[in-house]
N, C-alpha and C. Protein backbone atom coordinates (compact mmCIF):
# COMPACT_ATOMS: atom_id res chain seq x y z
N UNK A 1 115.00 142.45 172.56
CA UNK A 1 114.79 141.08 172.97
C UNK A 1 114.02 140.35 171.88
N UNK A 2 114.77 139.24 171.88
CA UNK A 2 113.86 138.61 170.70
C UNK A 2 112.97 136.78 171.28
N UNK A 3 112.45 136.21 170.69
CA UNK A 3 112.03 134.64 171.39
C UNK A 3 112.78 133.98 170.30
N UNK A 4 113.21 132.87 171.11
CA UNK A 4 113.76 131.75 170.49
C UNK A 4 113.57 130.38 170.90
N UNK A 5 113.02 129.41 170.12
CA UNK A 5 113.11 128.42 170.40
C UNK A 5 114.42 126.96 170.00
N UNK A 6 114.69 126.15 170.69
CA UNK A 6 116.12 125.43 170.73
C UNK A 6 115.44 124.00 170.98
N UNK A 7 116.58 122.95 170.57
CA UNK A 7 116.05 121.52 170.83
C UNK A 7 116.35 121.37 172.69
N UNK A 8 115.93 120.45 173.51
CA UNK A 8 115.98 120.42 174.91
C UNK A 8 117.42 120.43 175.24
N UNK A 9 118.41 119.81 174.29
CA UNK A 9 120.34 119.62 174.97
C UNK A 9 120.23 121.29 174.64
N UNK A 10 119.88 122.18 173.92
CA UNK A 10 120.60 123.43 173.96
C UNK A 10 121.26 123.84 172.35
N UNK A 11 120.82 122.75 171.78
CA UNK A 11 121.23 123.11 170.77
C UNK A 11 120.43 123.85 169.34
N UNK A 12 121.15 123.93 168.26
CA UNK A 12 120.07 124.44 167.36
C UNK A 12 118.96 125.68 167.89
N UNK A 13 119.15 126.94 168.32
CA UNK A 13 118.22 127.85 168.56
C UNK A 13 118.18 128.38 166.90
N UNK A 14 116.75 128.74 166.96
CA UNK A 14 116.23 129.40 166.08
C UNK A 14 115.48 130.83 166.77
N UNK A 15 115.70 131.88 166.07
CA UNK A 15 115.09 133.10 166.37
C UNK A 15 113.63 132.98 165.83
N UNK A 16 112.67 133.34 166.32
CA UNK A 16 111.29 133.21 165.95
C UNK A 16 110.49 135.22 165.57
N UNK A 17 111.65 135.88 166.20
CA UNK A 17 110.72 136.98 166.22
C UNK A 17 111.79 138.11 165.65
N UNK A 18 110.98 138.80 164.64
CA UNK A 18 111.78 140.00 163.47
C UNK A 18 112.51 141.20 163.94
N UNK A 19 110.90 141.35 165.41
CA UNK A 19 111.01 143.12 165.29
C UNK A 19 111.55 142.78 167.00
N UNK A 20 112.58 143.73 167.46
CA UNK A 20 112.95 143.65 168.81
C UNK A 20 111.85 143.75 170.06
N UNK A 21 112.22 143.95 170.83
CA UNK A 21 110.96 143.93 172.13
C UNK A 21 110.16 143.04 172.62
N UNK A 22 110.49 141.90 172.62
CA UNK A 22 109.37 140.62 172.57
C UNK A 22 109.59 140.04 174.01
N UNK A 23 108.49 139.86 174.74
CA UNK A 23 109.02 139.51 175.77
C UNK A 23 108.35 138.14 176.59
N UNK A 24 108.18 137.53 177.51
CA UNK A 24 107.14 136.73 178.19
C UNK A 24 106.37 135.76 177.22
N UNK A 25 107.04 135.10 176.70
CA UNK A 25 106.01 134.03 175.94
C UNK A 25 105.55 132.91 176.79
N UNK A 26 104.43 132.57 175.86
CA UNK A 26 103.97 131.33 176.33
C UNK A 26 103.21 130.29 175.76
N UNK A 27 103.86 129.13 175.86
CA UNK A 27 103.17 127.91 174.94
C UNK A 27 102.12 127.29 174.92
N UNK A 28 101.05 127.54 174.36
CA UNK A 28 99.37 126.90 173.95
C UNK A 28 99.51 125.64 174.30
N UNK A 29 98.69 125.25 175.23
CA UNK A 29 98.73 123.61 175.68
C UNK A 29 98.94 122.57 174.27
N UNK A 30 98.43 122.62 173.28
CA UNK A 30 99.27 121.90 172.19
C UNK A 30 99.86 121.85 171.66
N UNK A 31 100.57 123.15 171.98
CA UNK A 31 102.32 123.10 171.51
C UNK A 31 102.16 124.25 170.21
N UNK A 32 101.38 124.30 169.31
CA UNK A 32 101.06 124.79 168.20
C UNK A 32 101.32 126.22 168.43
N UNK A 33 101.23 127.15 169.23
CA UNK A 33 101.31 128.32 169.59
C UNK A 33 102.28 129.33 170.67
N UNK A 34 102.30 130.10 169.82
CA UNK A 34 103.15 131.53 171.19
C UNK A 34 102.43 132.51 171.66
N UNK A 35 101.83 132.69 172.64
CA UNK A 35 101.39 133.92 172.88
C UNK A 35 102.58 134.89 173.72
N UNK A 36 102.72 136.14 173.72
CA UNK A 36 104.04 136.71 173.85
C UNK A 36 103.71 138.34 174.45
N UNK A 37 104.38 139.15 174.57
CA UNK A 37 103.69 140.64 174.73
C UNK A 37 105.02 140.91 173.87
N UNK A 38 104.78 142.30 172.98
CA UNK A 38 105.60 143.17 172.49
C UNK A 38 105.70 144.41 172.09
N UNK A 39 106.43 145.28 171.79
CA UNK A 39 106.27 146.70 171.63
C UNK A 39 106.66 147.22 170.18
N UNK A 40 105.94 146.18 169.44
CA UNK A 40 106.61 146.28 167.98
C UNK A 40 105.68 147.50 167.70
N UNK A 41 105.08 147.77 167.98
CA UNK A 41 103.90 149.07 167.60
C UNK A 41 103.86 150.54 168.51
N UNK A 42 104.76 150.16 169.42
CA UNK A 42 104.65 151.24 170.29
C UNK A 42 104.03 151.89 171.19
N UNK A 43 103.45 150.55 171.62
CA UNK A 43 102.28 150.03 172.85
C UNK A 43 102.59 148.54 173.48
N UNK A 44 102.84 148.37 174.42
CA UNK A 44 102.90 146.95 174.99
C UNK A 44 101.00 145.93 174.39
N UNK A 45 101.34 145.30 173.67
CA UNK A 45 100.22 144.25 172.96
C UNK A 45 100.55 143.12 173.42
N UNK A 46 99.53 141.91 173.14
CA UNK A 46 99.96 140.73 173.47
C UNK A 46 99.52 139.80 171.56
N UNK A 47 100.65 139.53 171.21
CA UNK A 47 100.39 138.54 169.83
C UNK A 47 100.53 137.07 170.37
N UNK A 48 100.00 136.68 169.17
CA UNK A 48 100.38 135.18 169.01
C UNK A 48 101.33 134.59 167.92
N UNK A 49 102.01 133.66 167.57
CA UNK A 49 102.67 133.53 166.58
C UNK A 49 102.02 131.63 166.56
N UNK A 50 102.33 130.93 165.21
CA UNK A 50 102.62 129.92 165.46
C UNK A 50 103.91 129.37 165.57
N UNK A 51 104.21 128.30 166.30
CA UNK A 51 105.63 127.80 167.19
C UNK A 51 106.81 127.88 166.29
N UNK A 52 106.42 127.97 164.75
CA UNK A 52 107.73 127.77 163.92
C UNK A 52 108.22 129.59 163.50
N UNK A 53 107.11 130.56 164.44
CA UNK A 53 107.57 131.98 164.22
C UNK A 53 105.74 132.57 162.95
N UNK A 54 105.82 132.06 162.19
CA UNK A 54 104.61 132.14 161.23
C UNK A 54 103.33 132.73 161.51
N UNK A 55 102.48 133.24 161.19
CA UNK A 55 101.22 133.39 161.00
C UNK A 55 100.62 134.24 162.49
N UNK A 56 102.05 135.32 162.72
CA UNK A 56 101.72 136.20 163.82
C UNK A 56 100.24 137.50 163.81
N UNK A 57 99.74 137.53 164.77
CA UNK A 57 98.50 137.68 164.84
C UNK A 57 98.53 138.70 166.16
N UNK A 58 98.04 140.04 166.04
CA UNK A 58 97.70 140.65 167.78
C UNK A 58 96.24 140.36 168.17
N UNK A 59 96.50 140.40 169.26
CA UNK A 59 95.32 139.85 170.18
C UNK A 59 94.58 141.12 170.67
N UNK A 60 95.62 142.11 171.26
CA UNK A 60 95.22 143.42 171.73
C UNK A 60 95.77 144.26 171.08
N UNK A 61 94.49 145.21 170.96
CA UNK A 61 95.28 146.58 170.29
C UNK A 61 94.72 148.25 170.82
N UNK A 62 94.83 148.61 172.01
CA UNK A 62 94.47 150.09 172.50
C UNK A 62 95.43 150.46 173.31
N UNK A 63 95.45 151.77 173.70
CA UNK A 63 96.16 152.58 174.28
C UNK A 63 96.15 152.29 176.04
N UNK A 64 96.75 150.75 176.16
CA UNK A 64 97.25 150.14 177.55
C UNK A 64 98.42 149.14 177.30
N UNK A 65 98.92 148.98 178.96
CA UNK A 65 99.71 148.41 178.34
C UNK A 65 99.45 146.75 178.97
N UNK A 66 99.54 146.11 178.19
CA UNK A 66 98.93 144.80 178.17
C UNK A 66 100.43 143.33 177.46
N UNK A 67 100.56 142.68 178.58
CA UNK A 67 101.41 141.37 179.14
C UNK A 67 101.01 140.56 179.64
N UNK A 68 102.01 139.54 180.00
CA UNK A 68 102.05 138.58 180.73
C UNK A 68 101.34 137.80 180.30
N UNK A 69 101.29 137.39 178.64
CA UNK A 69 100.05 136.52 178.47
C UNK A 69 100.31 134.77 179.14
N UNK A 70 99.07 134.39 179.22
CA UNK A 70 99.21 132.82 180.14
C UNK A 70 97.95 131.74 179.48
N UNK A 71 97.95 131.18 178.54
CA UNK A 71 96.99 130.18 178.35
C UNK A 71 95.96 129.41 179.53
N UNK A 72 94.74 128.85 179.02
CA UNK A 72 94.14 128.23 180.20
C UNK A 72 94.45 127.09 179.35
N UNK A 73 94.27 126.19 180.38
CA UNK A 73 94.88 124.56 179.89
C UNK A 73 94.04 124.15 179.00
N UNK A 74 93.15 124.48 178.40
CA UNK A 74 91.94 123.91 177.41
C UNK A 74 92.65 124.55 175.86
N UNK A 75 93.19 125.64 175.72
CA UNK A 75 94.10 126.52 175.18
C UNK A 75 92.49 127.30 174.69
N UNK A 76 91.56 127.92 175.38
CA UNK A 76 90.75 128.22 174.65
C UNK A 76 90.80 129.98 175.10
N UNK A 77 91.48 130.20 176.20
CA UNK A 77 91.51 131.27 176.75
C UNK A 77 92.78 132.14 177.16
N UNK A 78 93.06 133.14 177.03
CA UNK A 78 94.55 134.00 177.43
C UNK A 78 93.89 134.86 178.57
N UNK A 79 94.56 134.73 179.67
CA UNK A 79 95.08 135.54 180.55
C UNK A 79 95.95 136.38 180.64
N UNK A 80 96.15 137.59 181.42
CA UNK A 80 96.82 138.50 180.86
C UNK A 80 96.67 139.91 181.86
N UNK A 81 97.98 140.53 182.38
CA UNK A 81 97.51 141.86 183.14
C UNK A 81 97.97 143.09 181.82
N UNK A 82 96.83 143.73 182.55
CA UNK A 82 96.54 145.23 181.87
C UNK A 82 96.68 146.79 182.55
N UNK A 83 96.99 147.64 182.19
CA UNK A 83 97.08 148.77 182.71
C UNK A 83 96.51 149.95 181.73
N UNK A 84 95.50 150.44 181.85
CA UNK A 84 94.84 151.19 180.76
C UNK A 84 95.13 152.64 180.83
N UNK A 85 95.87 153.03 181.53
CA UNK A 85 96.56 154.48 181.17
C UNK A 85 97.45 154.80 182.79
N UNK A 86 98.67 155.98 182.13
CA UNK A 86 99.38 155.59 183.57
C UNK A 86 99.47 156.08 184.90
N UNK A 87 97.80 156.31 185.14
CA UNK A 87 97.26 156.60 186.67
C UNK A 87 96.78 155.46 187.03
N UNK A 88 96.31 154.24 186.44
CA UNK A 88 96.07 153.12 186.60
C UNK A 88 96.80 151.50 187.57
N UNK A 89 96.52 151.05 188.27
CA UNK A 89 96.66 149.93 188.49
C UNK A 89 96.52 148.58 187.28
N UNK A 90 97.65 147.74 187.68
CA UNK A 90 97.26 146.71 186.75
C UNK A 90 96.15 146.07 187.18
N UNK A 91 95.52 145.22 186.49
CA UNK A 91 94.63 144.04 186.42
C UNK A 91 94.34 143.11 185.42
N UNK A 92 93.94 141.86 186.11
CA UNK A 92 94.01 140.70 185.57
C UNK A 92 92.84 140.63 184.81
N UNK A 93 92.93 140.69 183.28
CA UNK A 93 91.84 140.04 182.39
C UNK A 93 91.80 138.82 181.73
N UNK A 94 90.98 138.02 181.52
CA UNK A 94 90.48 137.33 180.33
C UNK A 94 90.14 137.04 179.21
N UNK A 95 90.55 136.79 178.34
CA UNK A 95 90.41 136.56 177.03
C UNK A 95 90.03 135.73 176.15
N UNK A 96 89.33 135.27 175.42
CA UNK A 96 89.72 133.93 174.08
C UNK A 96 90.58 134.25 173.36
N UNK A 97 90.89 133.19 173.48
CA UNK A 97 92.15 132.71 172.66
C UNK A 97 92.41 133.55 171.51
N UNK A 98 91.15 133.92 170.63
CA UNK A 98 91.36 134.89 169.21
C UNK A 98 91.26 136.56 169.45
N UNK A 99 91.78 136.70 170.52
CA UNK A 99 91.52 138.19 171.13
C UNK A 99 90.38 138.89 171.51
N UNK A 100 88.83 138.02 171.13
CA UNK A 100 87.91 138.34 171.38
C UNK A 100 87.15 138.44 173.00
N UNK A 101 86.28 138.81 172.86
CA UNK A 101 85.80 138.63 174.76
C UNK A 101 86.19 138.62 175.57
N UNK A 102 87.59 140.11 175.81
CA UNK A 102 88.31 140.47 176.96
C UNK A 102 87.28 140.71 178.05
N UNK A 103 87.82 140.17 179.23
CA UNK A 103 86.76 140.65 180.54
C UNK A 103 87.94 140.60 182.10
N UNK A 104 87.89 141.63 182.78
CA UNK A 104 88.53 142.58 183.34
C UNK A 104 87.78 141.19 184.88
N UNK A 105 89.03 140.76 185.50
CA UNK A 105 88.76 140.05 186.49
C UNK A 105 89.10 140.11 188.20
N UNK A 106 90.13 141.31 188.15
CA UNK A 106 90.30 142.24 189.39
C UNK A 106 89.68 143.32 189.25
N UNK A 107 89.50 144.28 190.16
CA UNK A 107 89.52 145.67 190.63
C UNK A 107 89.84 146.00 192.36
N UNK A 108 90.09 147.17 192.44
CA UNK A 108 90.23 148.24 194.00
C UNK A 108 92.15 147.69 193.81
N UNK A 109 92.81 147.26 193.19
CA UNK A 109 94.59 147.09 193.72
C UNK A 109 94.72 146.95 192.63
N UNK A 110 96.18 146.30 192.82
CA UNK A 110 97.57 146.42 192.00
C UNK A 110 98.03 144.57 191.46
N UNK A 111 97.73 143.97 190.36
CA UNK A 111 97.46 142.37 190.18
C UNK A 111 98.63 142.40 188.89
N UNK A 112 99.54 141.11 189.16
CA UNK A 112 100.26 141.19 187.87
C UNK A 112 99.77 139.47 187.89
N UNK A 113 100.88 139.29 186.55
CA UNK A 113 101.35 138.13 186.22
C UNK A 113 100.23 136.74 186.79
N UNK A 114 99.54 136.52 185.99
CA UNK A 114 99.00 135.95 186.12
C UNK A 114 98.66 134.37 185.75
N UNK A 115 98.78 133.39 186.37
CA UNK A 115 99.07 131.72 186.11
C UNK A 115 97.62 130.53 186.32
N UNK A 116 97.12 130.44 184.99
CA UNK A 116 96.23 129.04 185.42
C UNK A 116 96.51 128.40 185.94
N UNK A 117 95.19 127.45 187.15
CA UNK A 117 95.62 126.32 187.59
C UNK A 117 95.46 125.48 186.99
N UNK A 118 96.35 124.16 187.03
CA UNK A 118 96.34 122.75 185.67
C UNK A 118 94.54 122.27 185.27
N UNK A 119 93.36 122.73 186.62
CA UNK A 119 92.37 122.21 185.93
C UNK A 119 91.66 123.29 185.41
N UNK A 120 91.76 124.75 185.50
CA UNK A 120 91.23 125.70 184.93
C UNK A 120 90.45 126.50 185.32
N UNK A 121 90.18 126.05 186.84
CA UNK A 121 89.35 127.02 187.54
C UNK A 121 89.70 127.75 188.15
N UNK A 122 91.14 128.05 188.50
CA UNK A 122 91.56 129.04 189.36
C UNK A 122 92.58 130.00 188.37
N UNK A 123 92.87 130.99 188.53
CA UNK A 123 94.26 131.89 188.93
C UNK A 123 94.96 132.30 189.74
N UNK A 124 96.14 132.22 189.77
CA UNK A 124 97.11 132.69 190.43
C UNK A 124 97.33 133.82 189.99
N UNK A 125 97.85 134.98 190.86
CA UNK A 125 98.34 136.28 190.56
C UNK A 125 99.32 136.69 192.00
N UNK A 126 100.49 137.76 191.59
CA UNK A 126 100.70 138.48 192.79
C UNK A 126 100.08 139.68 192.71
N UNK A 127 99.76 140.62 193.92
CA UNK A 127 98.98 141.65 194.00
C UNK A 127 99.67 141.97 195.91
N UNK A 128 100.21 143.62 195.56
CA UNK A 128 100.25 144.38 196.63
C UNK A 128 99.39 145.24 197.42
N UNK A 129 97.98 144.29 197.54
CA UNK A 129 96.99 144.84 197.39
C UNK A 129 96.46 145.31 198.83
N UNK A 130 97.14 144.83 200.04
CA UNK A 130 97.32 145.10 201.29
C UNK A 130 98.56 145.35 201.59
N UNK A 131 99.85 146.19 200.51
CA UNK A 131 100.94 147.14 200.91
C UNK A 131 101.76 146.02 200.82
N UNK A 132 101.75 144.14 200.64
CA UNK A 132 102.98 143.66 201.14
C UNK A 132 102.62 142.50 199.62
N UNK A 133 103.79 142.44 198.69
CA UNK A 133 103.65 141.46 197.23
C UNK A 133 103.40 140.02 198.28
N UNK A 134 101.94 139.26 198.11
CA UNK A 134 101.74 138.16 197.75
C UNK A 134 100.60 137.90 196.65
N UNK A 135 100.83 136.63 196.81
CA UNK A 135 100.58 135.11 195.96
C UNK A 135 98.61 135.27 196.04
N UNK A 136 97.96 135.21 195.63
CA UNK A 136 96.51 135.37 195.56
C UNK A 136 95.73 133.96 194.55
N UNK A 137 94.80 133.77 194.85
CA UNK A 137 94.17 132.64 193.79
C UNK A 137 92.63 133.13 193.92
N UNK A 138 92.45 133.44 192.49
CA UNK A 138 91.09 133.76 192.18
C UNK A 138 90.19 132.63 191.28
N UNK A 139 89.26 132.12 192.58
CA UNK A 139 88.46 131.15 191.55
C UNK A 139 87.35 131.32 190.87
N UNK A 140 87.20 131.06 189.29
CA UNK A 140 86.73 131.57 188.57
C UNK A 140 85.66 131.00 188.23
N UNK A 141 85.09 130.36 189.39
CA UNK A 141 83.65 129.64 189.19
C UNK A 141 82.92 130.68 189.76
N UNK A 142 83.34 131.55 190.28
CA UNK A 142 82.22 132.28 191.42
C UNK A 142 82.06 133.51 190.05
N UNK A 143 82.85 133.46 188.86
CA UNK A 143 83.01 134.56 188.20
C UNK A 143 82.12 134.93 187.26
């Protein structure tokens, strides 16, 4: 799998990414950026690229497997579920933007995919965390 970006009619795609495996991107509130997960290394990571493909960068790099990246609307922060080895549950961490100051924002279940709210204080996640997949919102003022 590769990312590509195209003009809005559909036309003109350009391939943005070299190495196969690229999956879940997502666009930095100013447009300037990709954050993405991939397995170019042989670990699920989460990089960044800038939008024209350029100046790709990993964010994470240990022995988990780490997706779903999601910008906070300020673009100062990545969200992102993790699984740190495979007896593990996922969970939802936090990030800056430059891969620095990961911080682990579930525990006790099972949390994927995770979505800012437009003003930045909440997340969205699903989590089967009482046996049945719903919708959860964790607000991150109490955090």
């Amino acid at each position: 799998w590769h990312i590509y970006v195209m003009d809005a009619d559909g036309s003109n795609p350009r391939q943005l990414t070299s190495h196969r495996l690229n999956e879940k991107p997502s666009w930095s509130p100013d447009g300037t950026q990709i954050a993405f997960q991939s397995y170019r290394d042989g670990n699920w990571e989460i990089y960044v690229m800038d939008a024209d493909g350029n100046n790709l960068r990993r964010l994470t790099n240990h022995n988990a497997w780490d997706g779903s990246p999601s910008w906070s609307p300020d673009g100062t922060q990545i969200a992102f579920q993790s699984k740190h080895d495979s007896n593990s549950n996922w969970h939802i961490y936090v990030m800056d933007a430059d891969g620095s100051n990961p911080r682990q924002l579930t525990r006790y279940g099972h949390y994927e995919s995770p979505s800012w709210s437009p003003d930045g204080t909440q997340i969205a996640f699903q989590s089967n965390r009482d046996g049945n997949w719903e919708i959860y919102v964790l607000d991150l003022q109490w955090e």
